[in-house]
PDB file of N, CA and C in Angstrom:
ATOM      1  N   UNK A   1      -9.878 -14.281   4.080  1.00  0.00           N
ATOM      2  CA  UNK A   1      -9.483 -14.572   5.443  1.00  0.00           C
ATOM      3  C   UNK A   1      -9.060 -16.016   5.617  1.00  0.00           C
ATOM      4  N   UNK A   2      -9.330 -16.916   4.820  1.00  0.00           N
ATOM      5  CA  UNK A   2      -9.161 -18.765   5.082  1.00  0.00           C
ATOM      6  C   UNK A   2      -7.987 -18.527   4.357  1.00  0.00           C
ATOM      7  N   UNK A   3      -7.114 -17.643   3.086  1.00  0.00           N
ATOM      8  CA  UNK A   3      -5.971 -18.113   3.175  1.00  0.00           C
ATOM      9  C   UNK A   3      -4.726 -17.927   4.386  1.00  0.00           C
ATOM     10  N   UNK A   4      -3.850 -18.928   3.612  1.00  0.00           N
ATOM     11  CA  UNK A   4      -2.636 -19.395   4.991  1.00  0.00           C
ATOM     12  C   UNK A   4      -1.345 -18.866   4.263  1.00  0.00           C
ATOM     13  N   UNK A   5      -1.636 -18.557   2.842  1.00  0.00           N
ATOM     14  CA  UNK A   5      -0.121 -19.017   1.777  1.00  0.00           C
ATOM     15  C   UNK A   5       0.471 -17.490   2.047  1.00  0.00           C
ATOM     16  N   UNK A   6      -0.214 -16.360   2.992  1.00  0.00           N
ATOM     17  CA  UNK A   6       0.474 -15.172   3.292  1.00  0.00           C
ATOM     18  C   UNK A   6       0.572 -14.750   4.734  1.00  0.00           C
ATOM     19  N   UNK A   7       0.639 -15.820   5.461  1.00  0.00           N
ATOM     20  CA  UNK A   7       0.793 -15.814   6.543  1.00  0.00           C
ATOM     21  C   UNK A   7       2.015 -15.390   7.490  1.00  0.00           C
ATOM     22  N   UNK A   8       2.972 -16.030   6.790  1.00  0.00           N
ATOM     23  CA  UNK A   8       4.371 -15.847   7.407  1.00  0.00           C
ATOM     24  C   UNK A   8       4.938 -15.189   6.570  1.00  0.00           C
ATOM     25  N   UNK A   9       4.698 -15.480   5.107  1.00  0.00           N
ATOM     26  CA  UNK A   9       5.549 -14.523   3.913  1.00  0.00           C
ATOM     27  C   UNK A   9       4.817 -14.085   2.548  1.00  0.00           C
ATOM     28  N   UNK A  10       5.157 -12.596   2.198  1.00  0.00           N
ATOM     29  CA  UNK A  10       4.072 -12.054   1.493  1.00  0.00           C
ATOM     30  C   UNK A  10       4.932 -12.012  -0.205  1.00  0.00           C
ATOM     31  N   UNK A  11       6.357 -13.204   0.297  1.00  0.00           N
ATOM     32  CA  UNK A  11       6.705 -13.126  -1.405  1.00  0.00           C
ATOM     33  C   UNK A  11       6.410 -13.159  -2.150  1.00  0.00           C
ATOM     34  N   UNK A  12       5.445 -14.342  -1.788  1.00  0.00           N
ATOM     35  CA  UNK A  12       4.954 -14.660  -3.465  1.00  0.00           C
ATOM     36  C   UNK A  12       3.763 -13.917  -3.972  1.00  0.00           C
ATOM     37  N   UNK A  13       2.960 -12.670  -3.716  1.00  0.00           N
ATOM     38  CA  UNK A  13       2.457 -11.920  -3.991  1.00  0.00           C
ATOM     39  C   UNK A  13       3.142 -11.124  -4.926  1.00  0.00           C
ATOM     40  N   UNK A  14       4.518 -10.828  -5.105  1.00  0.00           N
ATOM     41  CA  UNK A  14       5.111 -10.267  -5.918  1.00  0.00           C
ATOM     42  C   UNK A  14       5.116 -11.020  -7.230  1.00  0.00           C
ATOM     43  N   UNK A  15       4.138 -11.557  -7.608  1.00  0.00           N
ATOM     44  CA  UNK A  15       4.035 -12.124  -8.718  1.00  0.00           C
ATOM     45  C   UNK A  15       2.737 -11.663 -10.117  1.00  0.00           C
ATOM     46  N   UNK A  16       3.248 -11.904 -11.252  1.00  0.00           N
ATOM     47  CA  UNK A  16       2.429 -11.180 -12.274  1.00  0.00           C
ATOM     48  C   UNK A  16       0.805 -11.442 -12.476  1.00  0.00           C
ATOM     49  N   UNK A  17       0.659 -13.205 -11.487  1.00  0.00           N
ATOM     50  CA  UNK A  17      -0.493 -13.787 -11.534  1.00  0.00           C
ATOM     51  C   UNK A  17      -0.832 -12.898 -10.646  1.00  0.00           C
ATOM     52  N   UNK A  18      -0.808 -12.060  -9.322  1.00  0.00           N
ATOM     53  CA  UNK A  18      -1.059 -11.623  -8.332  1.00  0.00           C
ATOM     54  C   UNK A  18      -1.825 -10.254  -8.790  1.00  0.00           C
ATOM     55  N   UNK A  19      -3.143 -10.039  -8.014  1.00  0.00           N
ATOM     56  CA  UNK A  19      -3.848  -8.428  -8.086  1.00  0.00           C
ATOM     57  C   UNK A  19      -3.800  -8.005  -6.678  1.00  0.00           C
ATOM     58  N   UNK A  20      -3.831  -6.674  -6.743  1.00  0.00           N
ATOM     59  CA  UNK A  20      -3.753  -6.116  -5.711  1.00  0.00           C
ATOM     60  C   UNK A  20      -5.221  -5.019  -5.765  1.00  0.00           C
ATOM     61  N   UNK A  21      -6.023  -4.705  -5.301  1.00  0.00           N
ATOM     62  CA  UNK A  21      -6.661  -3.460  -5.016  1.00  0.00           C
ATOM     63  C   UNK A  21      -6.315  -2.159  -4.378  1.00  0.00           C
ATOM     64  N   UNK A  22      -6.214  -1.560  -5.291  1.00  0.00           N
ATOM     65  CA  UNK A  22      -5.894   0.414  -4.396  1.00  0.00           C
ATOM     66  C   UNK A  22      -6.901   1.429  -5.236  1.00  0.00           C
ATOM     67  N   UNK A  23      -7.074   2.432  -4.161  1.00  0.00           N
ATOM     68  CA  UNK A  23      -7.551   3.353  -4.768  1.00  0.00           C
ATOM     69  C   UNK A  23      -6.473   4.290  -5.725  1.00  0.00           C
ATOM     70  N   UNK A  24      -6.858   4.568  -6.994  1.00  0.00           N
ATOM     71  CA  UNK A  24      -6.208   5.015  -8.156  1.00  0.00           C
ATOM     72  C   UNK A  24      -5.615   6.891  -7.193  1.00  0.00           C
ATOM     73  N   UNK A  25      -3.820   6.698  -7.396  1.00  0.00           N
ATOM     74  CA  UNK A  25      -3.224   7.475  -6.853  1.00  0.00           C
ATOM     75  C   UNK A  25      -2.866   7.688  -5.343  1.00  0.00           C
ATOM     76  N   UNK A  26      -3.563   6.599  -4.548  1.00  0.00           N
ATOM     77  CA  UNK A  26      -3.663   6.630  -3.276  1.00  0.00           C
ATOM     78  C   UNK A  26      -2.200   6.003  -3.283  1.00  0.00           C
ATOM     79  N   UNK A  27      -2.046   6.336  -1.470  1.00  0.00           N
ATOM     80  CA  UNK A  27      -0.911   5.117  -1.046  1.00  0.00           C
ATOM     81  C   UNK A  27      -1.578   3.831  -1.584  1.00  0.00           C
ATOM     82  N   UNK A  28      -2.128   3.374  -1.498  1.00  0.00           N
ATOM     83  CA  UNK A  28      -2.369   1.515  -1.747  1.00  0.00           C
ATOM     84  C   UNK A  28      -1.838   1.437  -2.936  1.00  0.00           C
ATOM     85  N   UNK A  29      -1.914   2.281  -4.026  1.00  0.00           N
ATOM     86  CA  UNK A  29      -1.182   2.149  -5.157  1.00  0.00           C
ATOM     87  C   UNK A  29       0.338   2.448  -5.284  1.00  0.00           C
ATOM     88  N   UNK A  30       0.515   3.310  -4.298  1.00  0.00           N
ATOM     89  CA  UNK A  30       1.987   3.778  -4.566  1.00  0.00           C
ATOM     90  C   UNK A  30       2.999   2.342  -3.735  1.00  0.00           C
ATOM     91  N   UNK A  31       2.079   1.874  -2.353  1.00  0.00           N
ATOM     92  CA  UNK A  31       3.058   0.581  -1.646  1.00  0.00           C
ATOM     93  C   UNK A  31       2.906  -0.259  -2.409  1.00  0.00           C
ATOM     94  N   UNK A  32       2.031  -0.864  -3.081  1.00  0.00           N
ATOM     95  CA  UNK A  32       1.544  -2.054  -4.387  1.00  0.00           C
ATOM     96  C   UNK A  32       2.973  -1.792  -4.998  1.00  0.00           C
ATOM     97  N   UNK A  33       3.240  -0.527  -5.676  1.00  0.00           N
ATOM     98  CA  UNK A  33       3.841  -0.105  -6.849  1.00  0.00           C
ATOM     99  C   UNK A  33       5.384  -0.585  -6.572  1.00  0.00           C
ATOM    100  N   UNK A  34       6.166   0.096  -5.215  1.00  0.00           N
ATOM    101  CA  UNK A  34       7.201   0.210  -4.681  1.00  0.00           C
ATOM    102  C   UNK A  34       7.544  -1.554  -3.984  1.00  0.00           C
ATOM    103  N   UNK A  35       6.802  -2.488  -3.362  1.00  0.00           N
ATOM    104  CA  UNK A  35       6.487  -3.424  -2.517  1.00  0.00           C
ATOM    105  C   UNK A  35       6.545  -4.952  -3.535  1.00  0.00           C
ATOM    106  N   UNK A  36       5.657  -4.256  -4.730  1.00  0.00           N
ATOM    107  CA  UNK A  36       4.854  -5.459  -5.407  1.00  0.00           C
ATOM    108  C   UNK A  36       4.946  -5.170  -6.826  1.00  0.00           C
ATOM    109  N   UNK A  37       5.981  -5.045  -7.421  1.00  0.00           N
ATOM    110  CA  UNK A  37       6.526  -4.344  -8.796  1.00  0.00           C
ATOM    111  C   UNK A  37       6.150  -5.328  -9.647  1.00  0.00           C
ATOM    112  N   UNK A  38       5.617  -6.734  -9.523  1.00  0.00           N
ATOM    113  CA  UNK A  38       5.305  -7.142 -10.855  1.00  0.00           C
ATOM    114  C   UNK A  38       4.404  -7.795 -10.745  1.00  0.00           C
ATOM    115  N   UNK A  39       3.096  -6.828  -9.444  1.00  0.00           N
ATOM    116  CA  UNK A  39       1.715  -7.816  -9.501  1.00  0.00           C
ATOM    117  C   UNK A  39       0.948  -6.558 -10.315  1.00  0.00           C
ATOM    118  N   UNK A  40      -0.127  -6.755 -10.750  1.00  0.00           N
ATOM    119  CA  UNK A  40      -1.495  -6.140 -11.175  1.00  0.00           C
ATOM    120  C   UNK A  40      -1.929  -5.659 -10.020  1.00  0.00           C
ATOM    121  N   UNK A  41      -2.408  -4.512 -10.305  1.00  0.00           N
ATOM    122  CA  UNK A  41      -3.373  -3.337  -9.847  1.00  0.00           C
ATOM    123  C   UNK A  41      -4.464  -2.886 -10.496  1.00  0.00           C
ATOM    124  N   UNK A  42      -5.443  -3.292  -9.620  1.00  0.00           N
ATOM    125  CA  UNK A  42      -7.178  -3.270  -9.839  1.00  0.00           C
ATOM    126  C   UNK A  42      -7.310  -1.679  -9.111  1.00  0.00           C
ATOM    127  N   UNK A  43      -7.921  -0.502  -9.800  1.00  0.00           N
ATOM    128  CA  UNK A  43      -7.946   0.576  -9.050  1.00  0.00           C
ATOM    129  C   UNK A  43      -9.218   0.669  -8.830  1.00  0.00           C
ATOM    130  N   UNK A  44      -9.926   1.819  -8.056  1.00  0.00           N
ATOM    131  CA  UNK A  44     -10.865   2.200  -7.920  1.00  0.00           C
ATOM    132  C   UNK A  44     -10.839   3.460  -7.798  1.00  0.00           C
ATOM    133  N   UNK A  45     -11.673   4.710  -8.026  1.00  0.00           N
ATOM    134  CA  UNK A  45     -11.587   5.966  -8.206  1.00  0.00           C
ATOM    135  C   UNK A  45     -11.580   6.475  -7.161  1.00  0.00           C
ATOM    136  N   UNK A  46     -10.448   7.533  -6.785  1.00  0.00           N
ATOM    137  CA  UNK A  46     -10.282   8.605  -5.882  1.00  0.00           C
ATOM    138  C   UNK A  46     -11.431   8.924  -4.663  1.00  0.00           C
ATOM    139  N   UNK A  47     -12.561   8.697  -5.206  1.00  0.00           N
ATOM    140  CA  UNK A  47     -14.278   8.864  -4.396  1.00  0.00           C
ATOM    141  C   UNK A  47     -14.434   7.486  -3.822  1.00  0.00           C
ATOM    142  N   UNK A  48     -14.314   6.523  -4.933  1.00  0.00           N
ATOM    143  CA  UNK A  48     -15.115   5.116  -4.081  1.00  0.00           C
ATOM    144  C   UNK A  48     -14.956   5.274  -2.568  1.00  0.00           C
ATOM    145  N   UNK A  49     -15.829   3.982  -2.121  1.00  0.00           N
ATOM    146  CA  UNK A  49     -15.658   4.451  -0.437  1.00  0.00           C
ATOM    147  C   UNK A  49     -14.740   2.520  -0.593  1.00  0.00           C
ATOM    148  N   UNK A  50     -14.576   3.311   1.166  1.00  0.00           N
ATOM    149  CA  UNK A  50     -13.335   1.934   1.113  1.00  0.00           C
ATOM    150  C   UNK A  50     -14.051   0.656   1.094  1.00  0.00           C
ATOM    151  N   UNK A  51     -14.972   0.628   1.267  1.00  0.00           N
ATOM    152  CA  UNK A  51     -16.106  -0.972   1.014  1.00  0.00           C
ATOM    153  C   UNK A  51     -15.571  -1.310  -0.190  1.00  0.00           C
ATOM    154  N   UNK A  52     -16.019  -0.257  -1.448  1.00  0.00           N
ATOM    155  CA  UNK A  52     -15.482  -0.653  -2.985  1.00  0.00           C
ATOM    156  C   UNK A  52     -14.402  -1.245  -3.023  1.00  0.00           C
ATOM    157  N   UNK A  53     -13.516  -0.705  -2.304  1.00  0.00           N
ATOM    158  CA  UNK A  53     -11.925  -0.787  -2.533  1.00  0.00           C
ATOM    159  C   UNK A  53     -11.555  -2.083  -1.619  1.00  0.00           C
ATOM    160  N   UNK A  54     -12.166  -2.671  -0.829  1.00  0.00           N
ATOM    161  CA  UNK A  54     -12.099  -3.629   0.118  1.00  0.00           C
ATOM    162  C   UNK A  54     -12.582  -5.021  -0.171  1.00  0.00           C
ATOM    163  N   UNK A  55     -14.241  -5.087  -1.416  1.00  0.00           N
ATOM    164  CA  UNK A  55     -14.443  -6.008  -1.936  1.00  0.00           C
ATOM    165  C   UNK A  55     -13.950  -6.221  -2.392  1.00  0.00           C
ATOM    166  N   UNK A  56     -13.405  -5.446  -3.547  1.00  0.00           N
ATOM    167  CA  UNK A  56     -12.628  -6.507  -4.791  1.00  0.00           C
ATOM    168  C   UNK A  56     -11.787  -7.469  -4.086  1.00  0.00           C
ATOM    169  N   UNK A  57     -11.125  -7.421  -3.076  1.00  0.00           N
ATOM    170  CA  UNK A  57     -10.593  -8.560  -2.104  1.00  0.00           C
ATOM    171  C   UNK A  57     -11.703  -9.961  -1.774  1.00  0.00           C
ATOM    172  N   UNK A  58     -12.542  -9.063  -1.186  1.00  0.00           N
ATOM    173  CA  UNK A  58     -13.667 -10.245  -0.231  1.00  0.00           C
ATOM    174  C   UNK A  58     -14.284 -10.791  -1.978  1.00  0.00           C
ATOM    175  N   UNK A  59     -14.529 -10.609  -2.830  1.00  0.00           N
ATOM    176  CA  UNK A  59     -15.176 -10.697  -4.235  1.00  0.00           C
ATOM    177  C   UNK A  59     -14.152 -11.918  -4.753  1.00  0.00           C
ATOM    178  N   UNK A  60     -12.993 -11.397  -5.037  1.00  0.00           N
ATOM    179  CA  UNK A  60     -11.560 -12.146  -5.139  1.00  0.00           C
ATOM    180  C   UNK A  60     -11.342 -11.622  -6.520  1.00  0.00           C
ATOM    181  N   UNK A  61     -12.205 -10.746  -6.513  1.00  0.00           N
ATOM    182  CA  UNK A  61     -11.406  -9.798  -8.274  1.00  0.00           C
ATOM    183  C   UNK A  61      -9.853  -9.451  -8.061  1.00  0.00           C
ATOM    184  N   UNK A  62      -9.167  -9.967  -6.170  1.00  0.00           N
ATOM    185  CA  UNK A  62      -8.099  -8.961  -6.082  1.00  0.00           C
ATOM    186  C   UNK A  62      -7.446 -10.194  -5.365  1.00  0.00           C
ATOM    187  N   UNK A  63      -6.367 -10.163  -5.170  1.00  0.00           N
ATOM    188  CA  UNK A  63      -6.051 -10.726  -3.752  1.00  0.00           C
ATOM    189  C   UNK A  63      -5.052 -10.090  -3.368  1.00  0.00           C
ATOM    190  N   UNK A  64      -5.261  -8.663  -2.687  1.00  0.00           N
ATOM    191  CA  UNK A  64      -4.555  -8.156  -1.772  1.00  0.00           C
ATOM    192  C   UNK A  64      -4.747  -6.973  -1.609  1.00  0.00           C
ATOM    193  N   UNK A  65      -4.409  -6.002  -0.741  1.00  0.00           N
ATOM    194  CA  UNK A  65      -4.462  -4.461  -0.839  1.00  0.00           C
ATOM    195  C   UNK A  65      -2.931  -4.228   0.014  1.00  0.00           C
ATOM    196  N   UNK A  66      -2.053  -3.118  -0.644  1.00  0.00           N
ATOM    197  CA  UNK A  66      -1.229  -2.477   0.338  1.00  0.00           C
ATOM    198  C   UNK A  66      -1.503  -1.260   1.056  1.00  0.00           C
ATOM    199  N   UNK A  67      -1.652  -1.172   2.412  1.00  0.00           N
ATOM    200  CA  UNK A  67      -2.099   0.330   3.389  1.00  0.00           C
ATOM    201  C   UNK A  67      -1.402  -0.017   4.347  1.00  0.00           C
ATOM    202  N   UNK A  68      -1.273   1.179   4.576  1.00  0.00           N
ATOM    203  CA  UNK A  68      -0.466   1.583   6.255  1.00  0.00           C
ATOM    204  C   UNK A  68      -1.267   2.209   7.127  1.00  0.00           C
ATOM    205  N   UNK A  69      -2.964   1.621   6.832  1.00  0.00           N
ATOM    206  CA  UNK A  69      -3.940   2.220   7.845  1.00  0.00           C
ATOM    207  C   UNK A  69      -4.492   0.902   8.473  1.00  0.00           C
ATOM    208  N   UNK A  70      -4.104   0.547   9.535  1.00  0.00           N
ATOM    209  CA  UNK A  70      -3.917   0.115  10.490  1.00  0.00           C
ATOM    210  C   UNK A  70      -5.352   0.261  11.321  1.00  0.00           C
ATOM    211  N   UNK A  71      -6.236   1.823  11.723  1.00  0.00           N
ATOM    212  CA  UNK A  71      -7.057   2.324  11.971  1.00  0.00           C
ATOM    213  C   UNK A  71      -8.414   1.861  11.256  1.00  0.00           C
ATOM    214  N   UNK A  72      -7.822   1.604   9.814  1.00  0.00           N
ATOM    215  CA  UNK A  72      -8.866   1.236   8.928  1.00  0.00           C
ATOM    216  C   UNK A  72      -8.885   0.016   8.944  1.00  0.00           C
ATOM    217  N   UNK A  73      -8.167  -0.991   9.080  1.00  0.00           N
ATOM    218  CA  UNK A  73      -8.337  -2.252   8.870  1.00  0.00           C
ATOM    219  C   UNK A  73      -9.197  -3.011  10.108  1.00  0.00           C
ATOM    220  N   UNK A  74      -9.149  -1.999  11.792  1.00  0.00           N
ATOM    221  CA  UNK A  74      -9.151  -2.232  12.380  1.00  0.00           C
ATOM    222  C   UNK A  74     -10.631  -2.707  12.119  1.00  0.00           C
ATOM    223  N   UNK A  75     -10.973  -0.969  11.946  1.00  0.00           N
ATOM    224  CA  UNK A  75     -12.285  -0.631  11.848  1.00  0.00           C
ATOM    225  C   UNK A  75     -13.121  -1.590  10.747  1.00  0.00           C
ATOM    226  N   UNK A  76     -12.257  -1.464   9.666  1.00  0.00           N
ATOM    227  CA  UNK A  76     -13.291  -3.040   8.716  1.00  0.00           C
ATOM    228  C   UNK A  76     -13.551  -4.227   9.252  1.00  0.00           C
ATOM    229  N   UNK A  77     -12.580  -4.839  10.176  1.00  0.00           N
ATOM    230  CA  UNK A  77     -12.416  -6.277  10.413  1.00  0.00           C
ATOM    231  C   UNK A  77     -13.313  -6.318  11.591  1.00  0.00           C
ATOM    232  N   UNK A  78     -14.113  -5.244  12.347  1.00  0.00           N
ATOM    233  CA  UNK A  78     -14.858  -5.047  13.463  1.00  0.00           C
ATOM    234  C   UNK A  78     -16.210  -5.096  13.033  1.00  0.00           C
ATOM    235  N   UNK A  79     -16.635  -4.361  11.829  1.00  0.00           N
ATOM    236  CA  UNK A  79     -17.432  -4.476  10.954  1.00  0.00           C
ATOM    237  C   UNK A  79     -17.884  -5.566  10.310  1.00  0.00           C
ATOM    238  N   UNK A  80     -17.056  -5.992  10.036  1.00  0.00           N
ATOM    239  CA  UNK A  80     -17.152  -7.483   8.833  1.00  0.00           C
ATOM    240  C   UNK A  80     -15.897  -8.789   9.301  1.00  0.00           C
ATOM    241  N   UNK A  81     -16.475  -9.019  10.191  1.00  0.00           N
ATOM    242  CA  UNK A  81     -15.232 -10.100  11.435  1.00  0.00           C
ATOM    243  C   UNK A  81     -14.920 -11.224  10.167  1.00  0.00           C
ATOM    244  N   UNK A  82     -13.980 -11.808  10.013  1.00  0.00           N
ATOM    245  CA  UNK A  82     -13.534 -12.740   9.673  1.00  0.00           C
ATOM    246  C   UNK A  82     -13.478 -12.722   7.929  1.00  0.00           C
ATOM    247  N   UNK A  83     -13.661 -11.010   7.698  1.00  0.00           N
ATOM    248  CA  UNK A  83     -13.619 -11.542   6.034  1.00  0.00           C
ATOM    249  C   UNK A  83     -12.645 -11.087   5.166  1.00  0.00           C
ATOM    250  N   UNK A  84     -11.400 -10.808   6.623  1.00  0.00           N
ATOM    251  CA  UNK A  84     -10.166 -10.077   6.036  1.00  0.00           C
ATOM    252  C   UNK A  84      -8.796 -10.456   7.273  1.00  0.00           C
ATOM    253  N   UNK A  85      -7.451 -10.475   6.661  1.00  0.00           N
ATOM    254  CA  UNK A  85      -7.352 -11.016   7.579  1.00  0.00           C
ATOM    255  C   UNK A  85      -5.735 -10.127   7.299  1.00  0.00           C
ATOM    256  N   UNK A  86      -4.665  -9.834   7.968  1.00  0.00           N
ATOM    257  CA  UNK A  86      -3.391  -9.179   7.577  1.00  0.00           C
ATOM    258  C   UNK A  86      -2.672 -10.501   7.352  1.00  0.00           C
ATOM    259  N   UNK A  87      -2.030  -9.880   6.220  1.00  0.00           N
ATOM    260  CA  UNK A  87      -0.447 -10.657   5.864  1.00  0.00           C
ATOM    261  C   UNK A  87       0.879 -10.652   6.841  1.00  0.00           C
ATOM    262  N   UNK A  88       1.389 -11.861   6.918  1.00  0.00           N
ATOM    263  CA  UNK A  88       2.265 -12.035   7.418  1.00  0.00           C
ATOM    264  C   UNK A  88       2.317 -10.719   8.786  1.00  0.00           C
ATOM    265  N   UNK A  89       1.316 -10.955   9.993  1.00  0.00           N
ATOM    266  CA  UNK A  89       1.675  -9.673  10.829  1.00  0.00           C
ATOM    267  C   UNK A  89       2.790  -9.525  11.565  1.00  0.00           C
ATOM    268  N   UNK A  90       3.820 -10.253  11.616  1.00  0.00           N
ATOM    269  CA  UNK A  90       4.487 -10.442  12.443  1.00  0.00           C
ATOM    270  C   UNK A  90       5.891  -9.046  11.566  1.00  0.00           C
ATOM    271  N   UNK A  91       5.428  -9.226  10.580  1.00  0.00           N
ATOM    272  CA  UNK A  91       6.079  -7.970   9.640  1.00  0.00           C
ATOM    273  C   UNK A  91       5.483  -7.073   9.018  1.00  0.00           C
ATOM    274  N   UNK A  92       6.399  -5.975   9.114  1.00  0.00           N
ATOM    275  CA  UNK A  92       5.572  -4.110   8.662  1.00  0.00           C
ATOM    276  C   UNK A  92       5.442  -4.224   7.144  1.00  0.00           C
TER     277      UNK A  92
END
């Protein structure tokens, strides 16, 4: 949540130094895949619950996740205030 360097632009995430967290086969892997073609992907199994899939971020095994759940992020960041934060929101 204290970084700033994806605030306005999520380019440089497209980079090979860059991890991303998804659950293995989920969307988070498929937008990572399509979005973020030459960062690393940290998976987690089909079951984990989204906590699993959410630390490796807050941990920093990751720095990033791609989802289009909106619902879920809501719901984490209500849960756990300040330990996640969206990229660049001003873009989808």
């Amino acid at each position: 949540a204290d970084t700033t360097e994806y605030d306005t632009d999520t380019s440089s995430l497209n980079d090979p130094s860059k991890v991303f967290s998804a659950f293995d086969g989920d969307v988070s892997q498929q937008l990572t895949q399509i979005l973020f073609p030459q960062a690393q992907i940290l998976t987690v199994p089909p079951l984990a619950s989204a906590g699993e899939w959410i630390e490796q971020i807050i941990s920093g095994k990751a720095d990033a996740t791609s989802t289009c759940d909106k619902v879920f992020a809501a719901d984490y960041d209500r849960a756990n205030p300040g330990k996640l934060k969206v990229a660049a929101p001003d873009k989808p």
